[in-house]
C-alpha atoms as a PDB file:
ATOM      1  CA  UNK A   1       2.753  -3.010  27.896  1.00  0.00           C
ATOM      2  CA  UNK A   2       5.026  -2.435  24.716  1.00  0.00           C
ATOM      3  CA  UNK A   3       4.142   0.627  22.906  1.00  0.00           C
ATOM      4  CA  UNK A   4       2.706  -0.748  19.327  1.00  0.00           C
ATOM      5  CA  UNK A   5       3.841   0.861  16.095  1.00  0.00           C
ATOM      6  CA  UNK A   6       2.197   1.339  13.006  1.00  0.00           C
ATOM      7  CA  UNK A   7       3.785   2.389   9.331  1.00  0.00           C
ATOM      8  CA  UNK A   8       2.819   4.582   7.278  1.00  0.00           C
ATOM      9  CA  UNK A   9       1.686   2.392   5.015  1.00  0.00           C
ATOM     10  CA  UNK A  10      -0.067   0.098   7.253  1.00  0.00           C
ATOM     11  CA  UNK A  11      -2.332   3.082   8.328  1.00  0.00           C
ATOM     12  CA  UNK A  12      -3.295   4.264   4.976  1.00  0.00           C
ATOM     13  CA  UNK A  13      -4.984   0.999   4.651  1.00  0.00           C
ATOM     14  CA  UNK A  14      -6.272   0.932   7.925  1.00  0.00           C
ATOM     15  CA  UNK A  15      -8.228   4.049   7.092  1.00  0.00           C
ATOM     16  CA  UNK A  16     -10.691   2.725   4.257  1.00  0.00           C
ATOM     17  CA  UNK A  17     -10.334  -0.976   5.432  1.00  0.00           C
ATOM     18  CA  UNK A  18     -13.754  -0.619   7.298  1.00  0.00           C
ATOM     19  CA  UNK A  19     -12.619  -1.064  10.668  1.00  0.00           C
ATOM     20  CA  UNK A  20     -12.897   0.941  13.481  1.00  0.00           C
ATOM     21  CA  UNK A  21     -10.246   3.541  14.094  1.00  0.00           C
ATOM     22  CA  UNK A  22      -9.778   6.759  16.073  1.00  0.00           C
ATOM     23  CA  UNK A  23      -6.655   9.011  14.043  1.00  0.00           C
ATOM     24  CA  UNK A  24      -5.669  11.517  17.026  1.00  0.00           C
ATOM     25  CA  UNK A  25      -2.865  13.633  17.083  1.00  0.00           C
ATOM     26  CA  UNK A  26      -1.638  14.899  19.856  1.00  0.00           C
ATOM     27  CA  UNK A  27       0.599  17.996  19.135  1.00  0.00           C
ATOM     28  CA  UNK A  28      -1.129  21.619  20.516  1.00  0.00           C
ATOM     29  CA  UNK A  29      -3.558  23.209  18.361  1.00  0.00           C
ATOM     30  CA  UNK A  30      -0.553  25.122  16.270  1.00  0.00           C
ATOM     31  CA  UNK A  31       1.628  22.579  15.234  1.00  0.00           C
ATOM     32  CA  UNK A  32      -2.036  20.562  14.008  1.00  0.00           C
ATOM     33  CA  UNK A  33      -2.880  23.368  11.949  1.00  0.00           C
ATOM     34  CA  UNK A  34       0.723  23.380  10.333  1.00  0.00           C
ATOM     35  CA  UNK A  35       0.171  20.120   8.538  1.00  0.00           C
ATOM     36  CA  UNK A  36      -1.671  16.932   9.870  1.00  0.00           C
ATOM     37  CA  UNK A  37      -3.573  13.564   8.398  1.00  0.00           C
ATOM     38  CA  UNK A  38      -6.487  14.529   6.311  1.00  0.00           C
ATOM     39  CA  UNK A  39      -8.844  12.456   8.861  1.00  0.00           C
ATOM     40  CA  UNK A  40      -6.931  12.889  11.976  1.00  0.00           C
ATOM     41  CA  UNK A  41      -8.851  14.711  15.043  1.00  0.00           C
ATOM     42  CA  UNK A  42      -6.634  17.432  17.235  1.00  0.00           C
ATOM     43  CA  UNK A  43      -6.562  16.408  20.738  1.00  0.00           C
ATOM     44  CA  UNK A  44      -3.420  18.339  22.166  1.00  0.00           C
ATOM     45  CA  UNK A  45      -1.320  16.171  24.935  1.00  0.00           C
ATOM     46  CA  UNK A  46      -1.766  18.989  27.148  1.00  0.00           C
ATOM     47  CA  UNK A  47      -5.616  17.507  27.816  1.00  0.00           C
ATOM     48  CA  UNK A  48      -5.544  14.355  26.293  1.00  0.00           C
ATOM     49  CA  UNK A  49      -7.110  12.501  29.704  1.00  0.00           C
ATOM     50  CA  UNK A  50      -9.621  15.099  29.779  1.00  0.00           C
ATOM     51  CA  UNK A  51     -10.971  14.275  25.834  1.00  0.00           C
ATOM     52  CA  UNK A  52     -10.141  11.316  24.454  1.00  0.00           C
ATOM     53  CA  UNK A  53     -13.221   9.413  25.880  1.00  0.00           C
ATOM     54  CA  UNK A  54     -15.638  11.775  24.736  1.00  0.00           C
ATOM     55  CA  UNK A  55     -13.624  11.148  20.898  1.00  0.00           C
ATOM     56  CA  UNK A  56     -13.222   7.836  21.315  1.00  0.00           C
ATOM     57  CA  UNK A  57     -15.715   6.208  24.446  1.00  0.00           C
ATOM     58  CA  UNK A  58     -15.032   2.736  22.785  1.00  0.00           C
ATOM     59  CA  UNK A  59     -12.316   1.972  24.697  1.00  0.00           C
ATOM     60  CA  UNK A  60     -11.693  -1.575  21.883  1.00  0.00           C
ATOM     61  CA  UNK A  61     -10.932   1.237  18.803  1.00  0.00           C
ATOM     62  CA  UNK A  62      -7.886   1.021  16.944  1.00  0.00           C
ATOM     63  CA  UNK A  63      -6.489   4.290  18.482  1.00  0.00           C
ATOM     64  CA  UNK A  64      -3.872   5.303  16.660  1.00  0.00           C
ATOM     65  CA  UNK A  65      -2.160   8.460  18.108  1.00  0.00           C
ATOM     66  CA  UNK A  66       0.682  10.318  15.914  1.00  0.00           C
ATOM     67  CA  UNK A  67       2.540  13.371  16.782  1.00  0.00           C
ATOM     68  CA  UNK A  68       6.014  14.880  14.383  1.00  0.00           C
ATOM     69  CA  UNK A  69       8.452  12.521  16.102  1.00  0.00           C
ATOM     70  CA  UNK A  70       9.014  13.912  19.130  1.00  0.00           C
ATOM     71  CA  UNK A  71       7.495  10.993  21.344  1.00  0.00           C
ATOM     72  CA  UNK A  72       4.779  13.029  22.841  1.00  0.00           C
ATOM     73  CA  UNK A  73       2.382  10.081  21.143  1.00  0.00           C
ATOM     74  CA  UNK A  74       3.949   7.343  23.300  1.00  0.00           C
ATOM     75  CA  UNK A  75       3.291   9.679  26.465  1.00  0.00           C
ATOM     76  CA  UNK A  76      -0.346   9.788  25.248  1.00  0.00           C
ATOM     77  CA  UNK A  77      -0.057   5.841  24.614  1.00  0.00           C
ATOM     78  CA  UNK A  78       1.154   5.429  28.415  1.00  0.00           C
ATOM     79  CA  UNK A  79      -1.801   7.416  29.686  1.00  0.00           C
ATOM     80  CA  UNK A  80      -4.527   5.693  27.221  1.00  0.00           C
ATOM     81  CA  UNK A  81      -3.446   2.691  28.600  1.00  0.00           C
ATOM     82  CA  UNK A  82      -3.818   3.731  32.175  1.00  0.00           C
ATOM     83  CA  UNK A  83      -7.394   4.533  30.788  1.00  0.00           C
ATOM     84  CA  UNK A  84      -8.206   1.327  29.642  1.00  0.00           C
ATOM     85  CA  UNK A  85      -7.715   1.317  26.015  1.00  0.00           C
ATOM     86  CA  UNK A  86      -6.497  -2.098  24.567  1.00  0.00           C
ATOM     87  CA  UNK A  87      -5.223  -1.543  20.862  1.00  0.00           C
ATOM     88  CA  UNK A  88      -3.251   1.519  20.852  1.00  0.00           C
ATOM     89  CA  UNK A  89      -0.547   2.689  18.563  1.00  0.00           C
ATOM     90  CA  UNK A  90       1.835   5.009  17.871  1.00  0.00           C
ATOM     91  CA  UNK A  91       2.135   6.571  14.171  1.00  0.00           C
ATOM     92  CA  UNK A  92       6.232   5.258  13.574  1.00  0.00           C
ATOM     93  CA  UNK A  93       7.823   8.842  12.191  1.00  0.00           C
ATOM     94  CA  UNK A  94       5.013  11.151  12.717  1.00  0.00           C
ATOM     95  CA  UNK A  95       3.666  13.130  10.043  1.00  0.00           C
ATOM     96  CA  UNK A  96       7.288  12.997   8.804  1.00  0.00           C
ATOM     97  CA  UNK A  97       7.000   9.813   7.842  1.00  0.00           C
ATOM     98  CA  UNK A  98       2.880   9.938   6.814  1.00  0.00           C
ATOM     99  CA  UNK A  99       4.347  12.346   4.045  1.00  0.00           C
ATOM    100  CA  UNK A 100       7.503  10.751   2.983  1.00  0.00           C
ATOM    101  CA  UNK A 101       4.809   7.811   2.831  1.00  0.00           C
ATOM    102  CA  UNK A 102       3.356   9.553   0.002  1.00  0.00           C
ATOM    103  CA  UNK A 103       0.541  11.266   2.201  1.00  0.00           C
ATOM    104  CA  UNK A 104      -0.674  14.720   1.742  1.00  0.00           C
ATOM    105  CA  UNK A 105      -0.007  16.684   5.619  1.00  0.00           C
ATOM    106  CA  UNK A 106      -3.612  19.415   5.313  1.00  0.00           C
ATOM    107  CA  UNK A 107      -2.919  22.978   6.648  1.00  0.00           C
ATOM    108  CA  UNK A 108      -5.436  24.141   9.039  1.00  0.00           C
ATOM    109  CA  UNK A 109      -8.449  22.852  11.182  1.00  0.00           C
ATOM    110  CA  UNK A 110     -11.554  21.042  10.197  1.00  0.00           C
ATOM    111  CA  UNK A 111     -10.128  19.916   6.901  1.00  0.00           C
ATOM    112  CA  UNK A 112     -12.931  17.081   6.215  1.00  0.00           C
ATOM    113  CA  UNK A 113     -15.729  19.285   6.824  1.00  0.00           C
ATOM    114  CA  UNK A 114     -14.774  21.793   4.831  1.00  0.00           C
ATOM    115  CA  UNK A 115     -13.242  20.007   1.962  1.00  0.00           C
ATOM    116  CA  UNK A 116     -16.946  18.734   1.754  1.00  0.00           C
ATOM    117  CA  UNK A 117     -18.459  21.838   1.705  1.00  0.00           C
ATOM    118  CA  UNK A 118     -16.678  23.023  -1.322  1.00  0.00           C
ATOM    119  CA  UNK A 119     -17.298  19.423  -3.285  1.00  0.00           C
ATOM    120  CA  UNK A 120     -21.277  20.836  -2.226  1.00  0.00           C
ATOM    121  CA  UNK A 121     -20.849  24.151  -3.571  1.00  0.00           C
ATOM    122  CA  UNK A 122     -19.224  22.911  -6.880  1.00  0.00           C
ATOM    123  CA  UNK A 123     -21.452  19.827  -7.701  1.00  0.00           C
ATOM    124  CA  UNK A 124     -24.505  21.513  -6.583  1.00  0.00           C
ATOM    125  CA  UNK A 125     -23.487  25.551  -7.755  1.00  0.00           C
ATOM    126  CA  UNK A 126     -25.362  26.136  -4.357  1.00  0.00           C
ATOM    127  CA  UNK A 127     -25.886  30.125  -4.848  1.00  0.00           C
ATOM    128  CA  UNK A 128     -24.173  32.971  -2.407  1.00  0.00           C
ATOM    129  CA  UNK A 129     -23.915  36.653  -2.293  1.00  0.00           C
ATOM    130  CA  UNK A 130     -21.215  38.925  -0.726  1.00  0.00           C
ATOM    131  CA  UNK A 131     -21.285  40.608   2.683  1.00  0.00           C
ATOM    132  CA  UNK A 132     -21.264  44.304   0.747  1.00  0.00           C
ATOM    133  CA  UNK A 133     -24.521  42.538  -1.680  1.00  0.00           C
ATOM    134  CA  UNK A 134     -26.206  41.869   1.829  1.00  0.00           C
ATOM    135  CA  UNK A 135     -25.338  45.046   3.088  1.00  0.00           C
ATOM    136  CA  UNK A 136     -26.931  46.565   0.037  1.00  0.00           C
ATOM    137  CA  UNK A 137     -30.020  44.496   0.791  1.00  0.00           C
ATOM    138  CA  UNK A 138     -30.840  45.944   3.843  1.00  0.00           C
ATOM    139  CA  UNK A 139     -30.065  49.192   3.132  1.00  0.00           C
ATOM    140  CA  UNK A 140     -32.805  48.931   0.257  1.00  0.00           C
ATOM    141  CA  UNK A 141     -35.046  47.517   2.898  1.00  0.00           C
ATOM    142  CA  UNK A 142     -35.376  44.140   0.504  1.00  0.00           C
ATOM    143  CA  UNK A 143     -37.546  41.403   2.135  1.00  0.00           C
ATOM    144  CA  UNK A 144     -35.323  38.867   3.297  1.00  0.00           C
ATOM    145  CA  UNK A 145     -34.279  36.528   6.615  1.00  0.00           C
ATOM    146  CA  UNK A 146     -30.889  36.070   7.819  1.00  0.00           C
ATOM    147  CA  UNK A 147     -30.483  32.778   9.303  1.00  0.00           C
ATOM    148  CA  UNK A 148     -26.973  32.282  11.036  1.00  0.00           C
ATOM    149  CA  UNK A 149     -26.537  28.697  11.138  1.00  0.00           C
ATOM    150  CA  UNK A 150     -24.005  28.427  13.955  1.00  0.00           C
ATOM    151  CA  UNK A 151     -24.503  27.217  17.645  1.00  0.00           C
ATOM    152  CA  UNK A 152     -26.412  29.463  19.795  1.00  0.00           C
ATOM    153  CA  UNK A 153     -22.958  29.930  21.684  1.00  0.00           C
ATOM    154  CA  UNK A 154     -21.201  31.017  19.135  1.00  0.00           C
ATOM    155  CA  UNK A 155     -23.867  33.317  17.811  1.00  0.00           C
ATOM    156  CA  UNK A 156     -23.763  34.888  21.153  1.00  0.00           C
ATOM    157  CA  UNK A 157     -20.350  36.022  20.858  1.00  0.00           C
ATOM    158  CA  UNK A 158     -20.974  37.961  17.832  1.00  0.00           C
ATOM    159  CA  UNK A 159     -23.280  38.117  14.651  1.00  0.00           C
ATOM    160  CA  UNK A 160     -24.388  39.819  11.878  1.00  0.00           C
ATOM    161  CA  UNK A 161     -27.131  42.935  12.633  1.00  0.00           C
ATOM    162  CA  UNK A 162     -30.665  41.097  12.108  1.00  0.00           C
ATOM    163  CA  UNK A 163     -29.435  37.550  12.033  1.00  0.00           C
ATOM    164  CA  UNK A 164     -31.492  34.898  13.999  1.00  0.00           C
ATOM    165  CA  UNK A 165     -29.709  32.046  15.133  1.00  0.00           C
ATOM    166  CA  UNK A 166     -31.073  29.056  14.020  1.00  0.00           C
ATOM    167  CA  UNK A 167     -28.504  25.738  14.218  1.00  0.00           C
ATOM    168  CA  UNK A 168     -28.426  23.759  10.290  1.00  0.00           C
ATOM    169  CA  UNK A 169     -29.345  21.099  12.076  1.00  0.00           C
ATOM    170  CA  UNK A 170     -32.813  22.788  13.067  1.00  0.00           C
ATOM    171  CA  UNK A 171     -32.879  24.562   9.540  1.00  0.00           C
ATOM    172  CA  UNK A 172     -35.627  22.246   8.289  1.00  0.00           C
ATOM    173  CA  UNK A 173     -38.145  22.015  11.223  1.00  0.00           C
ATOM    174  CA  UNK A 174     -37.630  26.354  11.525  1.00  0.00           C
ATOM    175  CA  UNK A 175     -37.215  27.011   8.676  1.00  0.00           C
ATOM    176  CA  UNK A 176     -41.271  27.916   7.832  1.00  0.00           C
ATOM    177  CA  UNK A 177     -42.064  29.702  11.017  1.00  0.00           C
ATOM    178  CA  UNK A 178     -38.463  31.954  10.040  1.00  0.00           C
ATOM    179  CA  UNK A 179     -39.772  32.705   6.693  1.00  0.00           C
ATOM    180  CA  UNK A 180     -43.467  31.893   6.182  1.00  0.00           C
ATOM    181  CA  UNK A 181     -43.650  34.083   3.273  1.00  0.00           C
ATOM    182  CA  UNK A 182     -42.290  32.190   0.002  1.00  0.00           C
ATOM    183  CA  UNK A 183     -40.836  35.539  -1.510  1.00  0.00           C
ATOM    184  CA  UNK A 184     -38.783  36.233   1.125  1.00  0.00           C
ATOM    185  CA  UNK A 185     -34.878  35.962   0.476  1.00  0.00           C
ATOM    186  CA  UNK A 186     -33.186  33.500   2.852  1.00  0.00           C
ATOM    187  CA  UNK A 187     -29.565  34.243   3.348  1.00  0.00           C
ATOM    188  CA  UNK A 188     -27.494  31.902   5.361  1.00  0.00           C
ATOM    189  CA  UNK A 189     -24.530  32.719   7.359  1.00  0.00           C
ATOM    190  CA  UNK A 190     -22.061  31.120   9.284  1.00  0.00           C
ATOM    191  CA  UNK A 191     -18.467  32.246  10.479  1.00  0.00           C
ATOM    192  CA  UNK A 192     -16.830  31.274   7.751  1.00  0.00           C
ATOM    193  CA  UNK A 193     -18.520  30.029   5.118  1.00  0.00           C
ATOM    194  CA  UNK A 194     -18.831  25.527   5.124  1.00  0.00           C
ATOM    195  CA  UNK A 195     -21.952  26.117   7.179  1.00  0.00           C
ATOM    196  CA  UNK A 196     -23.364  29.011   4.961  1.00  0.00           C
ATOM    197  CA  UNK A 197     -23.220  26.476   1.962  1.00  0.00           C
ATOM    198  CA  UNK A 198     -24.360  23.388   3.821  1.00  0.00           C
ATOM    199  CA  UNK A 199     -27.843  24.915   5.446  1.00  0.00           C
ATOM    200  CA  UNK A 200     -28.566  26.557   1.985  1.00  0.00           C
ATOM    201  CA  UNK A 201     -27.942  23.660  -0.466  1.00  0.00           C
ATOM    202  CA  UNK A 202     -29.808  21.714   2.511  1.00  0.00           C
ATOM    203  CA  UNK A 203     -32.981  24.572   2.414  1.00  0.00           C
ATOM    204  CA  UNK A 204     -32.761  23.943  -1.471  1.00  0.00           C
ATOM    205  CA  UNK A 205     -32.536  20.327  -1.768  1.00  0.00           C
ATOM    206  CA  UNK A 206     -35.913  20.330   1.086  1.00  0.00           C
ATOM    207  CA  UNK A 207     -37.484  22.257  -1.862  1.00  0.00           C
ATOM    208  CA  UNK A 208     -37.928  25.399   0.066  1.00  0.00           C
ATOM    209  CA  UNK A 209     -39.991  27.752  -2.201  1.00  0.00           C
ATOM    210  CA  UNK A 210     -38.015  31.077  -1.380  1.00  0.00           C
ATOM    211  CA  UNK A 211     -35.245  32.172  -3.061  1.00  0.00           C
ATOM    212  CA  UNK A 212     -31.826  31.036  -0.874  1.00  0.00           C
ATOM    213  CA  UNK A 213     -28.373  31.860  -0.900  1.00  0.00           C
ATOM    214  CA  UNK A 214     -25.052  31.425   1.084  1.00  0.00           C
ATOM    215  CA  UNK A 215     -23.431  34.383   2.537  1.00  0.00           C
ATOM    216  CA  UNK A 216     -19.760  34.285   1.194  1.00  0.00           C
ATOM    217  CA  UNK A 217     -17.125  34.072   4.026  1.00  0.00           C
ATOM    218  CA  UNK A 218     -19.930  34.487   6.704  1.00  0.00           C
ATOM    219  CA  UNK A 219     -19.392  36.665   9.771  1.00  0.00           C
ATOM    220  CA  UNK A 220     -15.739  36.834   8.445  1.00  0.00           C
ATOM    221  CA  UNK A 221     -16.933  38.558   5.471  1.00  0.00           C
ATOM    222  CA  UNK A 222     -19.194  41.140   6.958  1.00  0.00           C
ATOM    223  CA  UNK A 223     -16.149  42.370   9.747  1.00  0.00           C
END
């Protein structure tokens, strides 16, 4: 089968026409993080067979796959195909041509996420302290939980002294057992800090009666 290519332009509509589509691109983790599509998902070439179907286990998406130019998306096309995908194409330029399209290329990973994070913390003024405020906390023996809401793996690998790992997405059915008392401070923590303002806006908007804040820059903070 002929490799299919898409413009530039062509995929910018694509992206808000309501559709189903899978953006991947398939450059390694570095070159993603350079610059990339503001909703494209990182799936390196190097283990594309191994992760595309848990991305995209409709094997009938619009899978478009992009790389800078350098035809490593048609090698990804070939093996998609072998796969059993059925509309795949190939970005035409790379994120070259995305941005002499007119398109913004986003520096690092998990752009979406954390672009909505912010829009949370600025519509909603969600409240946060600094690591050295925490640290001042504790030392004062204030009352107050620290809830790290990261995955219990990555809590594991390191954490803040006298977190407990509780997952945002368990925030709201832990939350009470965590911190029965209503005067107790909840501080929320994650590595960075999308997560930290996420599971405390979410605490606030569930009407939790303690006081809650974000932990600014999260683990990252407190190293």
């Amino acid at each position: 089968m002929a490799i299919e290519t898409v413009a530039a332009s062509v995929l910018k509509h694509w992206l808000s026409d309501g559709d189903e589509i899978a953006l991947v691109d398939v450059r390694e983790a570095g070159l993603f993080a350079d610059g990339h599509a503001f909703l494209a998902g990182s799936i390196p070439y190097s283990c594309f067979e191994m992760r595309i179907g848990a991305v995209a286990p409709n094997r009938h998406v619009r899978l478009v796959l992009c790389d800078d130019g350098s035809g490593i998306a048609d090698l990804a096309a070939r093996r998609a195909e072998v796969l059993g995908f059925t509309r795949i194409f190939v970005l035409e330029g790379g994120t070259p041509a995305w941005q002499a399209a007119g398109c913004t290329l986003y520096q690092g990973v998990n752009v979406p996420s954390k672009t909505f994070g912010e829009l949370i913390e600025e519509e909603r003024a969600t409240p946060h302290i600094s690591a050295d405020q925490l640290k001042a906390m504790q030392a004062a023996g204030e009352d107050l939980v620290i809830v790290d809401g990261r995955t219990f793996s990555e809590f594991q690998r390191y954490a803040i002294p006298g977190g407990i790992s509780c997952a945002n997405g368990e925030l709201a059915l832990r939350i009470d057992d965590l911190a029965p008392d209503p005067a107790t401070k909840i501080v929320v923590n994650c590595a960075g800090r999308t997560r930290s303002i996420i599971g405390a806006q979410t605490l606030i908007d569930l009407g939790v009666e303690n006081p809650v804040v974000a932990l600014e820059n999260g683990t990252q903070g407190w190293v």
